[in-house]
N, C-alpha and C. Protein backbone atom coordinates (compact mmCIF):
# COMPACT_ATOMS: atom_id res chain seq x y z
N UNK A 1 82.90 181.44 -51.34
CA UNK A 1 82.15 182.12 -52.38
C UNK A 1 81.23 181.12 -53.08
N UNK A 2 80.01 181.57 -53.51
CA UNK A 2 79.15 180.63 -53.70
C UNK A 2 79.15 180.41 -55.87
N UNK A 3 78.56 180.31 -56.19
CA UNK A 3 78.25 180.26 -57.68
C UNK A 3 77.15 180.60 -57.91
N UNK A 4 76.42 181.93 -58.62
CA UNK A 4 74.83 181.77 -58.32
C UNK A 4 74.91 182.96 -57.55
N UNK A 5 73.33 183.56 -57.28
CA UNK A 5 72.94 184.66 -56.69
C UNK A 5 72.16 183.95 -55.96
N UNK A 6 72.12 184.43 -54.36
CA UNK A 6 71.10 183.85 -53.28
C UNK A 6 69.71 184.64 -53.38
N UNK A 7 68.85 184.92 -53.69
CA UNK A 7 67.23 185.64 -53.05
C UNK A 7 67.30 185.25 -52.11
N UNK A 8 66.56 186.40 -50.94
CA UNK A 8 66.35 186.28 -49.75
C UNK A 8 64.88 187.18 -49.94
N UNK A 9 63.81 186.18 -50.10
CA UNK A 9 62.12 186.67 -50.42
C UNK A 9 61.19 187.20 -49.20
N UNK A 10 61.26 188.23 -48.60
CA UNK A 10 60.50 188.04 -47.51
C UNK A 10 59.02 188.41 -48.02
N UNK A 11 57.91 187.62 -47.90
CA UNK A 11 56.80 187.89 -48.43
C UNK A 11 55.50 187.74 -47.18
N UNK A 12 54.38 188.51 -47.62
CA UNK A 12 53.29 188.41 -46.50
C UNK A 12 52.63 189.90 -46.20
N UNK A 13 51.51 190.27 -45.64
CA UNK A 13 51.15 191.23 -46.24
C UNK A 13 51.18 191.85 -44.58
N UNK A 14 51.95 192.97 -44.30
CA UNK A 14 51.94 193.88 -43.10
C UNK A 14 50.87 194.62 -42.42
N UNK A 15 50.15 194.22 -43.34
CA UNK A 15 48.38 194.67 -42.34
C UNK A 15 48.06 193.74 -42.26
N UNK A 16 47.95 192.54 -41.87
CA UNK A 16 47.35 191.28 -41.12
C UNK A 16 48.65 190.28 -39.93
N UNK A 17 48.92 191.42 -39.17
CA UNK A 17 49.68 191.26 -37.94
C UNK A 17 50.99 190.16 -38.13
N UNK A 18 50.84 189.07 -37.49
CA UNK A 18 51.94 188.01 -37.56
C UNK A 18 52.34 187.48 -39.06
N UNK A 19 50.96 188.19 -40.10
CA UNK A 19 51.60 187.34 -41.62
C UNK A 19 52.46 188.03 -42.08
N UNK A 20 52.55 189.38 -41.93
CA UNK A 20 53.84 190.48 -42.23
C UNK A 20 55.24 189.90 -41.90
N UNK A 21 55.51 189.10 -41.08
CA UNK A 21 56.73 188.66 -40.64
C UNK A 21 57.55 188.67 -41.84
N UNK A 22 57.92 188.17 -42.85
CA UNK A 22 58.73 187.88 -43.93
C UNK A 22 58.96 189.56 -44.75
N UNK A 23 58.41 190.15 -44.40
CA UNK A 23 58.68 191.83 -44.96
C UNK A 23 59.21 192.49 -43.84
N UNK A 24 58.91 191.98 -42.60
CA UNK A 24 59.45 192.73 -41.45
C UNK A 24 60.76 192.54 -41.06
N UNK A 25 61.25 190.66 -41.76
CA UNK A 25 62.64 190.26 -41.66
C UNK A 25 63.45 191.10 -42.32
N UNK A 26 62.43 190.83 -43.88
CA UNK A 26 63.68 191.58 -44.82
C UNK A 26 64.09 193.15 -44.70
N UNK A 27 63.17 193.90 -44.33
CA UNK A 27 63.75 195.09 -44.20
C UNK A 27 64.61 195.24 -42.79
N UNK A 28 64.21 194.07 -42.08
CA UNK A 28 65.56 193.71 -40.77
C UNK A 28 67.07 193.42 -41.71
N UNK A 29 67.12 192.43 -42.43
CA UNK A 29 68.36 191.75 -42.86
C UNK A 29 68.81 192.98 -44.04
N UNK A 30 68.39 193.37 -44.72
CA UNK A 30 68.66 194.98 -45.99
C UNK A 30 70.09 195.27 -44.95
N UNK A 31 70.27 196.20 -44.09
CA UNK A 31 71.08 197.03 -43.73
C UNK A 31 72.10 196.05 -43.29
N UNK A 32 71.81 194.52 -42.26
CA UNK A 32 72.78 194.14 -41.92
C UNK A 32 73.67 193.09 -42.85
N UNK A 33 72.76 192.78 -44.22
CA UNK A 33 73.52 191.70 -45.26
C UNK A 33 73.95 192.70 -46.24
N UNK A 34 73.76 194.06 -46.16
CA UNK A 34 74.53 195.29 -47.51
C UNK A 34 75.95 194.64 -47.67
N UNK A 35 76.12 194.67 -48.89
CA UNK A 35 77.55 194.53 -49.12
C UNK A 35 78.01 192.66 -48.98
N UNK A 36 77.21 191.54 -48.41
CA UNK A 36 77.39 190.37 -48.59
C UNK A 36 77.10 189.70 -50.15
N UNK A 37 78.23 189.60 -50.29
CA UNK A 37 78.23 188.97 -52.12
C UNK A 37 77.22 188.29 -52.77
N UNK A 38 76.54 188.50 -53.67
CA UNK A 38 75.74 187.03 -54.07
C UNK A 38 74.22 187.12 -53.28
N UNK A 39 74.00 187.96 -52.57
CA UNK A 39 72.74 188.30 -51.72
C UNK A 39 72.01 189.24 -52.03
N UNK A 40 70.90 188.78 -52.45
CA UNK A 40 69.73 189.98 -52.48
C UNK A 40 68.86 189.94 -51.80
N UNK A 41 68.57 190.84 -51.11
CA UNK A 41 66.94 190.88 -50.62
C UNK A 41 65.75 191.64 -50.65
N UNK A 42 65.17 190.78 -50.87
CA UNK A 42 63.59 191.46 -51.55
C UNK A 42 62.51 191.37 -50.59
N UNK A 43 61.60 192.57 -50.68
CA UNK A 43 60.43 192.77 -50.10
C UNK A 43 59.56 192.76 -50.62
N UNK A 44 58.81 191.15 -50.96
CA UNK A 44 58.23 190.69 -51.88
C UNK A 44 56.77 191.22 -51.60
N UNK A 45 56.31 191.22 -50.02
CA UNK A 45 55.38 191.81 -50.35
C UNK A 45 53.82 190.98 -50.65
N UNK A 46 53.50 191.61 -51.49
CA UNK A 46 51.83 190.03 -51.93
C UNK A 46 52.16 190.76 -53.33
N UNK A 47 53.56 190.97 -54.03
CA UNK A 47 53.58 190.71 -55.11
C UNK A 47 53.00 189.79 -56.42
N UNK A 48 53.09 189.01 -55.86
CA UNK A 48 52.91 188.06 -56.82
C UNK A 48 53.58 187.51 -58.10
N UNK A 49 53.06 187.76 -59.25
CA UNK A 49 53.95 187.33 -60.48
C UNK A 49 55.02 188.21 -60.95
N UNK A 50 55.03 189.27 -60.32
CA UNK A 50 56.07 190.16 -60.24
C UNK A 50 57.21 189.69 -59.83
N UNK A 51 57.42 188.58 -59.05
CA UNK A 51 58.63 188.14 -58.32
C UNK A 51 58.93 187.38 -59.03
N UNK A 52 58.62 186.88 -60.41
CA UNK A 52 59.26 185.46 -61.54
C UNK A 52 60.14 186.01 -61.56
N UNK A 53 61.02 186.83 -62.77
CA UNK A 53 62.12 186.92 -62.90
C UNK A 53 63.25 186.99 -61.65
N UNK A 54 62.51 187.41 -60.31
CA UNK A 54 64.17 187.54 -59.31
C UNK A 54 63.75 186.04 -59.22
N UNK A 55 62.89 185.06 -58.96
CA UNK A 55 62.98 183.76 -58.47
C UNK A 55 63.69 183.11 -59.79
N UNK A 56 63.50 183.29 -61.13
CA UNK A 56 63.94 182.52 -61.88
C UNK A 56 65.43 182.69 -61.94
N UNK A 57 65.99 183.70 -62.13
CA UNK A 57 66.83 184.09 -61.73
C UNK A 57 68.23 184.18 -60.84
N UNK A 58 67.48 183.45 -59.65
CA UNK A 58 68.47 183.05 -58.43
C UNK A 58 68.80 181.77 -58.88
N UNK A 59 70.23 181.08 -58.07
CA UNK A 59 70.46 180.22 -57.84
C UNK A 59 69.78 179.21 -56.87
N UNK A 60 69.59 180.22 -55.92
CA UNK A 60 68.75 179.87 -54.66
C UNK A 60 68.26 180.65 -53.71
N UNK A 61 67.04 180.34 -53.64
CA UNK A 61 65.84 181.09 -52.96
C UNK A 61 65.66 180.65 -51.27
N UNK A 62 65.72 181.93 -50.72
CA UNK A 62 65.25 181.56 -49.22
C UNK A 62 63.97 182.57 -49.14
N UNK A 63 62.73 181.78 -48.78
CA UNK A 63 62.08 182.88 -48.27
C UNK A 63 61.86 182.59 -46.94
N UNK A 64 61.28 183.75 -46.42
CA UNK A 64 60.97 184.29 -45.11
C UNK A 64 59.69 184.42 -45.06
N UNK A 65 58.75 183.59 -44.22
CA UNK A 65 56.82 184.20 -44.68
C UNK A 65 55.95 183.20 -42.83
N UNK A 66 55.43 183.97 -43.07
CA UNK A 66 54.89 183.12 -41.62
C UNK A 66 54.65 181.14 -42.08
N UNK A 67 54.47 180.89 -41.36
CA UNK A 67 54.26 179.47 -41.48
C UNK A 67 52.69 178.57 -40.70
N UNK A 68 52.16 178.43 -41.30
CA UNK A 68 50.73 177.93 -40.74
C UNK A 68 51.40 176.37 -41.26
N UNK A 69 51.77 175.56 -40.08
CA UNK A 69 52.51 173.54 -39.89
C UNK A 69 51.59 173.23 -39.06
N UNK A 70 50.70 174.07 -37.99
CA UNK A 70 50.39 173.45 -37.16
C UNK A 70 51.00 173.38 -35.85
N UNK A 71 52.50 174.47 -35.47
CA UNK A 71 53.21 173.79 -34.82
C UNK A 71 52.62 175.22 -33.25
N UNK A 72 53.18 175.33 -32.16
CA UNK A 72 52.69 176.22 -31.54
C UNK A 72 52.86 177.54 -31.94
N UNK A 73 51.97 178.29 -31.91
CA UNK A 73 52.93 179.51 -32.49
C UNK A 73 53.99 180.51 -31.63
N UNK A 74 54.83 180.68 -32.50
CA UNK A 74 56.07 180.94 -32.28
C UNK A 74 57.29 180.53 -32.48
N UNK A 75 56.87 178.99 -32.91
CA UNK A 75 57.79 178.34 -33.46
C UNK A 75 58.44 178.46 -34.78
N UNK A 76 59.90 178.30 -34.61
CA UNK A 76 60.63 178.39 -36.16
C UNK A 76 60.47 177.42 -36.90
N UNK A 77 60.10 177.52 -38.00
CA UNK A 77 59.92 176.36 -38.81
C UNK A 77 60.52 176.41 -39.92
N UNK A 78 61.25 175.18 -40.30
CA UNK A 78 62.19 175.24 -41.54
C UNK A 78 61.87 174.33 -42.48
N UNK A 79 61.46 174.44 -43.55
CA UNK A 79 60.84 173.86 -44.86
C UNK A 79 61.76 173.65 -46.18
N UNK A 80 62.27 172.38 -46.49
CA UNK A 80 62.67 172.35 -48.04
C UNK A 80 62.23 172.78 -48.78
N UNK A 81 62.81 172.67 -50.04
CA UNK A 81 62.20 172.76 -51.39
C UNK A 81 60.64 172.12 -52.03
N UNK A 82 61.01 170.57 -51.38
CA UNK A 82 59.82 170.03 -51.47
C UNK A 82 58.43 170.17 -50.69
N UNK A 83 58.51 170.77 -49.59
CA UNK A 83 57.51 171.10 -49.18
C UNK A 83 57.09 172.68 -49.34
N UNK A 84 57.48 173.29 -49.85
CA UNK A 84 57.18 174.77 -50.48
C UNK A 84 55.80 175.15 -50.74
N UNK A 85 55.29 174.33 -51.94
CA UNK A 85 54.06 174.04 -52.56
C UNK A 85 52.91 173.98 -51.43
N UNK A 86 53.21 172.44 -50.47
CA UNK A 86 52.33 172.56 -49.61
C UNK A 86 52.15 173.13 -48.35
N UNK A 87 53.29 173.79 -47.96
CA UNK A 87 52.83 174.52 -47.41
C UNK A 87 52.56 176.04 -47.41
N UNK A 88 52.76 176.43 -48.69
CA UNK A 88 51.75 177.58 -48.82
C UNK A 88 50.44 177.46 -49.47
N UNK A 89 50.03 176.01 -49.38
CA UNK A 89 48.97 175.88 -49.57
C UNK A 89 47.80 176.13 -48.75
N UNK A 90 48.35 175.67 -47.24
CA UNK A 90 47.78 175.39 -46.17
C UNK A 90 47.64 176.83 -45.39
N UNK A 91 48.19 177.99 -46.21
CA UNK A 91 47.93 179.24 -45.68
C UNK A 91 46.76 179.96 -45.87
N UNK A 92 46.18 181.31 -45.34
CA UNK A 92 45.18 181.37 -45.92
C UNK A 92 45.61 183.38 -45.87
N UNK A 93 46.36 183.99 -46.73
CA UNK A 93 46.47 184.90 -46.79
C UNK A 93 46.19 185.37 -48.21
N UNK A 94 46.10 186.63 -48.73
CA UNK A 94 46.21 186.96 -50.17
C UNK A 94 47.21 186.61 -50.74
N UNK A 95 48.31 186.89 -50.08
CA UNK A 95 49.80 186.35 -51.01
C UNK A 95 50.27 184.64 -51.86
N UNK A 96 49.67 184.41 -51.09
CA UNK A 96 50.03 182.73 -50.73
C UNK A 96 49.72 182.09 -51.96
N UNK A 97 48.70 182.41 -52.75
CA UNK A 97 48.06 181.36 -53.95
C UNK A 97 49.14 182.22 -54.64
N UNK A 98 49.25 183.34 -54.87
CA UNK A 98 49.97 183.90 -55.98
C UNK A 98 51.85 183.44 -56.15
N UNK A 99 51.89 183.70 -54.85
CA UNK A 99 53.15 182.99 -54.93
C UNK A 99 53.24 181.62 -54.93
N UNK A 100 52.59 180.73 -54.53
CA UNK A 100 52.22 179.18 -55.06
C UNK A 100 52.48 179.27 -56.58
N UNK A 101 51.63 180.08 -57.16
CA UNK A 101 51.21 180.09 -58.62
C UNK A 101 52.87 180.44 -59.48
N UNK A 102 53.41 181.71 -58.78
CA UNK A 102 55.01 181.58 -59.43
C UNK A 102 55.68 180.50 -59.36
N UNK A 103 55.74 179.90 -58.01
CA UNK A 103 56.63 178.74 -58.35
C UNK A 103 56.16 177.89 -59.61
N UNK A 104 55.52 177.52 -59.19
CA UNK A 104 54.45 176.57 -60.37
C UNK A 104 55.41 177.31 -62.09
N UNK A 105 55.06 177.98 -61.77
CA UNK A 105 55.64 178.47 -63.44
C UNK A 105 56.44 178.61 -63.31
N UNK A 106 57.29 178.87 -62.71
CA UNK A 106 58.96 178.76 -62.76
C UNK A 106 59.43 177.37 -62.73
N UNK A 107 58.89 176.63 -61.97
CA UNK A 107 59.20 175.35 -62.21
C UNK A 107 58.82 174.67 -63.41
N UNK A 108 57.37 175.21 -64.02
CA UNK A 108 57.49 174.81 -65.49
C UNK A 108 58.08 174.90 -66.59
N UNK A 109 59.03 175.93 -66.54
CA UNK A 109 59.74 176.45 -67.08
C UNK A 109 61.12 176.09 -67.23
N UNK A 110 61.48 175.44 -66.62
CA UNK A 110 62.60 174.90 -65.90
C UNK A 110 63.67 175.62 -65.21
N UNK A 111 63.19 177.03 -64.32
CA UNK A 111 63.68 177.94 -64.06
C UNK A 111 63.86 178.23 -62.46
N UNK A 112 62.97 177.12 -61.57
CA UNK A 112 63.10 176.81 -60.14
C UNK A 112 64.72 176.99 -59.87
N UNK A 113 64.91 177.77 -58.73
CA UNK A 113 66.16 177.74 -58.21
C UNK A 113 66.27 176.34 -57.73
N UNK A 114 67.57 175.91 -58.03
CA UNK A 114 67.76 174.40 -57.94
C UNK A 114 67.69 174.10 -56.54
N UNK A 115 68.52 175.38 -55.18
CA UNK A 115 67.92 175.13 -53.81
C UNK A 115 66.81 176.42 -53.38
N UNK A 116 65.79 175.80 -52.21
CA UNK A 116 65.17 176.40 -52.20
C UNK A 116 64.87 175.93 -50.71
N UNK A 117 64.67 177.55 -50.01
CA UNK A 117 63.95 176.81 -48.15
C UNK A 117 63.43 177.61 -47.85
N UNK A 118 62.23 177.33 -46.94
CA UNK A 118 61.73 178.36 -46.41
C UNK A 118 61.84 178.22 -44.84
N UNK A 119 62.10 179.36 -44.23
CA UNK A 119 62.29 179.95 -42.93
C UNK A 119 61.06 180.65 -42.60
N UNK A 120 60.30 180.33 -41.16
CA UNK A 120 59.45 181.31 -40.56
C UNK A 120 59.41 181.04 -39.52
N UNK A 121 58.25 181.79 -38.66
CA UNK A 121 57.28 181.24 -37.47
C UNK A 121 55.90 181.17 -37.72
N UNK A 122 55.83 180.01 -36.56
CA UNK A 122 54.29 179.77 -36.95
C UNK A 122 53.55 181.00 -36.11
N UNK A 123 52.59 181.64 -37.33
CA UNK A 123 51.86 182.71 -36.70
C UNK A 123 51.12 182.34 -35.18
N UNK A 124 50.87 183.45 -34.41
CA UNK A 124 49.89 183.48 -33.16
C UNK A 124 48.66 184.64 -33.55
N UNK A 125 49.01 185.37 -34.45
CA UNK A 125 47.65 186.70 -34.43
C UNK A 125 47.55 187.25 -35.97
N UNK A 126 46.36 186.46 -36.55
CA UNK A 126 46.64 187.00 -38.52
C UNK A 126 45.62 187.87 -38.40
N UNK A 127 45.12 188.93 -38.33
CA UNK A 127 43.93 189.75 -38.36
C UNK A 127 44.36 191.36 -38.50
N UNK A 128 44.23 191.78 -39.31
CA UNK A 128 43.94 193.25 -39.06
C UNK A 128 44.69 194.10 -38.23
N UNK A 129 46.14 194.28 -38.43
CA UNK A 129 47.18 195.07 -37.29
C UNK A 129 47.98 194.94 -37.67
N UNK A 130 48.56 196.24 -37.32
CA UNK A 130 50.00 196.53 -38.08
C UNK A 130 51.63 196.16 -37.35
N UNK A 131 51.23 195.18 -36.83
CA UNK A 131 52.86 194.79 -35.63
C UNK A 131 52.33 192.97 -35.50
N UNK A 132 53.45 192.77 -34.90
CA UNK A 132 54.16 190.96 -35.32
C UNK A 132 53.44 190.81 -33.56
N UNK A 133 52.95 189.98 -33.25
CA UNK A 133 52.15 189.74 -32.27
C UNK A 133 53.55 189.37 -30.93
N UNK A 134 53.54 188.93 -29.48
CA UNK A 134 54.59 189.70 -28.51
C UNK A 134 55.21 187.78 -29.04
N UNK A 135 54.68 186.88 -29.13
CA UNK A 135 55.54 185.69 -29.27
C UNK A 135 55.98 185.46 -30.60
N UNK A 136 55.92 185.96 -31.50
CA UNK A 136 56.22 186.21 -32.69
C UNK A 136 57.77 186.63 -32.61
N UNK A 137 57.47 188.09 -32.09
CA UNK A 137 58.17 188.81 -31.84
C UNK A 137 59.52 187.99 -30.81
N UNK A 138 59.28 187.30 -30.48
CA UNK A 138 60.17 186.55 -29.17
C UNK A 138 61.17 185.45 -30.13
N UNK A 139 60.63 185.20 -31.41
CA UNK A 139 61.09 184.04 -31.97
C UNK A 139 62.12 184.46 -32.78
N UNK A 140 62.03 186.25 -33.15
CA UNK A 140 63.09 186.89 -34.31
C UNK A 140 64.49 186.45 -34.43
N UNK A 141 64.68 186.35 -32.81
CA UNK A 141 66.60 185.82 -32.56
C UNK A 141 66.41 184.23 -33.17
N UNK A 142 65.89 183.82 -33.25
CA UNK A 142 66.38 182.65 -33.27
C UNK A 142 65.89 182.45 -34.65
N UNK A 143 64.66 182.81 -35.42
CA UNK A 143 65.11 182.53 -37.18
C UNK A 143 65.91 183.65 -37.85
N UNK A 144 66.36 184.10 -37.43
CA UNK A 144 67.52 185.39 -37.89
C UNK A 144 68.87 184.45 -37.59
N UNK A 145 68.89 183.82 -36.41
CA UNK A 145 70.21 182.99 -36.63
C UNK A 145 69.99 181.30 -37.61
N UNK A 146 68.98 181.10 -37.84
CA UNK A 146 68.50 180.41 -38.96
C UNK A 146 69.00 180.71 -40.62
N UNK A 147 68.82 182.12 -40.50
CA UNK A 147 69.02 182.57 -41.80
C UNK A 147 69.93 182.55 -42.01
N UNK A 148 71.02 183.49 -41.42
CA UNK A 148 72.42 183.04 -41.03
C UNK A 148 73.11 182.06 -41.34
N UNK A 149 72.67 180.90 -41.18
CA UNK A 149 72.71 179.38 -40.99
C UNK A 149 72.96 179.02 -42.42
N UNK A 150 71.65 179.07 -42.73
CA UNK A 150 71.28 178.57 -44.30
C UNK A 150 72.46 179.27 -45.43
N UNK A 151 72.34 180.86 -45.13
CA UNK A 151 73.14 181.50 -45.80
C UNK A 151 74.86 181.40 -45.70
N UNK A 152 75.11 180.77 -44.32
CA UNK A 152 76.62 180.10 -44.37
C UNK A 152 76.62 178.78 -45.35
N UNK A 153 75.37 178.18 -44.83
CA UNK A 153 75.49 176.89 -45.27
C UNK A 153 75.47 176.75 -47.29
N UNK A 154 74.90 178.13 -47.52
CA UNK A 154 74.85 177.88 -49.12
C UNK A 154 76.23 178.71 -50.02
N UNK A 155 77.47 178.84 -48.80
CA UNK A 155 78.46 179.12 -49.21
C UNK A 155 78.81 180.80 -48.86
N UNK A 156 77.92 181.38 -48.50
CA UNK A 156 78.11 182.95 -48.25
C UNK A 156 78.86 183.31 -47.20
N UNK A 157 79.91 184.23 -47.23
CA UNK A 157 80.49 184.66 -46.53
C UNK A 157 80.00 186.06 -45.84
N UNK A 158 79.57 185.32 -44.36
CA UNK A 158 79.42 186.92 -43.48
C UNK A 158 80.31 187.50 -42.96
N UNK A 159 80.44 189.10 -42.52
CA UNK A 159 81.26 189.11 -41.59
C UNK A 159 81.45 188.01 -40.61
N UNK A 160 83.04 188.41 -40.51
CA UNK A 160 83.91 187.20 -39.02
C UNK A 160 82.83 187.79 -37.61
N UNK A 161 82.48 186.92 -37.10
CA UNK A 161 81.89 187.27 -36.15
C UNK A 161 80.21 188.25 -35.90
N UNK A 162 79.89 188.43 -37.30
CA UNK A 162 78.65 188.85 -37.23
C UNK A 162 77.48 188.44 -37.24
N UNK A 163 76.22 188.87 -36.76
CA UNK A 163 75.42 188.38 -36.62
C UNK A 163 74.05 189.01 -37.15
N UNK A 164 73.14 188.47 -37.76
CA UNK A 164 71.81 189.29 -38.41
C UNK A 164 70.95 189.96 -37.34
N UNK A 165 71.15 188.99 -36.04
CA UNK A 165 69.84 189.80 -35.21
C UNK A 165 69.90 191.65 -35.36
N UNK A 166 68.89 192.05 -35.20
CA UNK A 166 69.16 193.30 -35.35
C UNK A 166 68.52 193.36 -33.68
């Protein structure tokens, strides 16, 4: 059992193809983390400053959002706390400055969840379409058992033997 409430942020906007990923997780993980203690998950969306209070709030924040590292796309990419900032800097979606901009104030505040990671893939197709591009799509098993991961690792108890892939 952990101490603290986990966020699980999936953010990114579902009409620009592979950046939707982090809304497409979370309404993946909703049905299969129901009922795991200490877990919320949100469909952040291109919310924006709307999401302070659940971020200030948590103990610790995982989001879920495509990842522009540079790396091939399709790749899972896993990001600390400290690199948060820059790399949603290096994105170029609507969401991205705004949620930059919450952390920023939550951290001014002194209200940053003390852990914080981000989970994605690096996009292959950001344009105009409503579905996760076919290598995108290929990478789901394996940051879904990522999440998994993180979320054992920050004390949460899943089902014995279960698993997020949907």
């Amino acid at each position: 059992m952990t101490d603290g409430r986990t966020v699980v942020l999936g953010v990114g906007s579902p009409l620009m193809g592979d950046d939707g990923l982090g809304v497409v997780v979370a309404q993946r993980l909703r049905p299969l983390l129901d009922g795991v203690d200490g877990v919320e998950i949100l469909d952040g969306g291109t919310w924006g400053m709307q999401l302070l209070p659940s971020i200030e709030d948590a103990a610790r924040l995982l989001v879920i959002d495509a990842v522009h590292a540079g790396a091939l796309p399709g790749t899972v990419i896993r990001l600390g706390k400290e690199d948060l900032p820059r790399l949603l800097y290096q994105k170029v979606s609507p969401h991205q400055i705004d949620l930059r901009e919450v952390f920023a104030v939550a951290e001014l505040r002194g209200r940053f969840p003390r852990e914080a990671v981000a989970l994605g893939i690096q996009p292959d197709v950001v344009e105009l379409r409503h579905e996760l591009s076919p290598v995108v799509r290929r990478g789901l098993p394996e940051l879904m058992d990522a999440i998994a991961d993180q979320l054992r690792t920050w004390g949460h108890d899943l089902p014995e033997g279960a698993s997020v892939r949907a």
